[in-house]
Protein backbone atom coordinates (compact mmCIF):
# COMPACT_ATOMS: atom_id res chain seq x y z
CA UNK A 1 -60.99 -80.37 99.58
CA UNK A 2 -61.58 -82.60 102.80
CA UNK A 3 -63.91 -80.80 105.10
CA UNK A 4 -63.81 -81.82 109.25
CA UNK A 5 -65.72 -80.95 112.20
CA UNK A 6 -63.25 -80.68 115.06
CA UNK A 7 -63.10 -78.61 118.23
CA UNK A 8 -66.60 -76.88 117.17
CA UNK A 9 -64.67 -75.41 114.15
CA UNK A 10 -65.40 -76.36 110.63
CA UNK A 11 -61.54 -76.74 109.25
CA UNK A 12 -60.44 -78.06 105.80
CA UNK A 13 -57.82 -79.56 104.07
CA UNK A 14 -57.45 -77.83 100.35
CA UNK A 15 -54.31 -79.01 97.74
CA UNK A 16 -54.29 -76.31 94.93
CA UNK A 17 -52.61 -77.89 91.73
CA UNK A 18 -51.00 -75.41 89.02
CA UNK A 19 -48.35 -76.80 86.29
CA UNK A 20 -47.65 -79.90 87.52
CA UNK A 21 -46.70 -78.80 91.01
CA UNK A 22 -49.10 -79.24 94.40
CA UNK A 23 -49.30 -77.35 97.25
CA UNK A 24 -51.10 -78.19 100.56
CA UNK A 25 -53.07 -76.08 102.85
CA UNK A 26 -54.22 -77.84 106.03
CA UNK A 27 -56.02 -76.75 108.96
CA UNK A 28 -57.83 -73.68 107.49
CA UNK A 29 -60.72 -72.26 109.25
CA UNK A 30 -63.53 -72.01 107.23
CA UNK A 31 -65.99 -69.15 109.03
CA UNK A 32 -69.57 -69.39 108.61
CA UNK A 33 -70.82 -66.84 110.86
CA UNK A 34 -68.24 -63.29 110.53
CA UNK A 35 -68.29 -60.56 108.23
CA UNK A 36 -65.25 -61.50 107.14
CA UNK A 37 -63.11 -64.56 106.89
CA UNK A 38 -58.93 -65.08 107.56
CA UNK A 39 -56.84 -67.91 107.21
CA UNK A 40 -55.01 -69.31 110.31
């Protein structure tokens, strides 16, 4: 997981690994401060 500051937003970069195969999530929003949290 690489973690970046941009914009005011805290957004990360997460690869999830499972049976040889690798998938790539970038730009997620990681909320600190809501009740609840959603991926854009």
């Amino acid at each position: 997981m690489q973690m970046d500051y941009l914009d005011g937003l805290l957004q990360a970069s997460l690869t999830i690994c499972y049976r040889g195969h690798s998938l790539t999530i970038d730009n997620l929003i990681i909320d600190t401060r809501g009740a609840f949290s959603s991926i854009f």
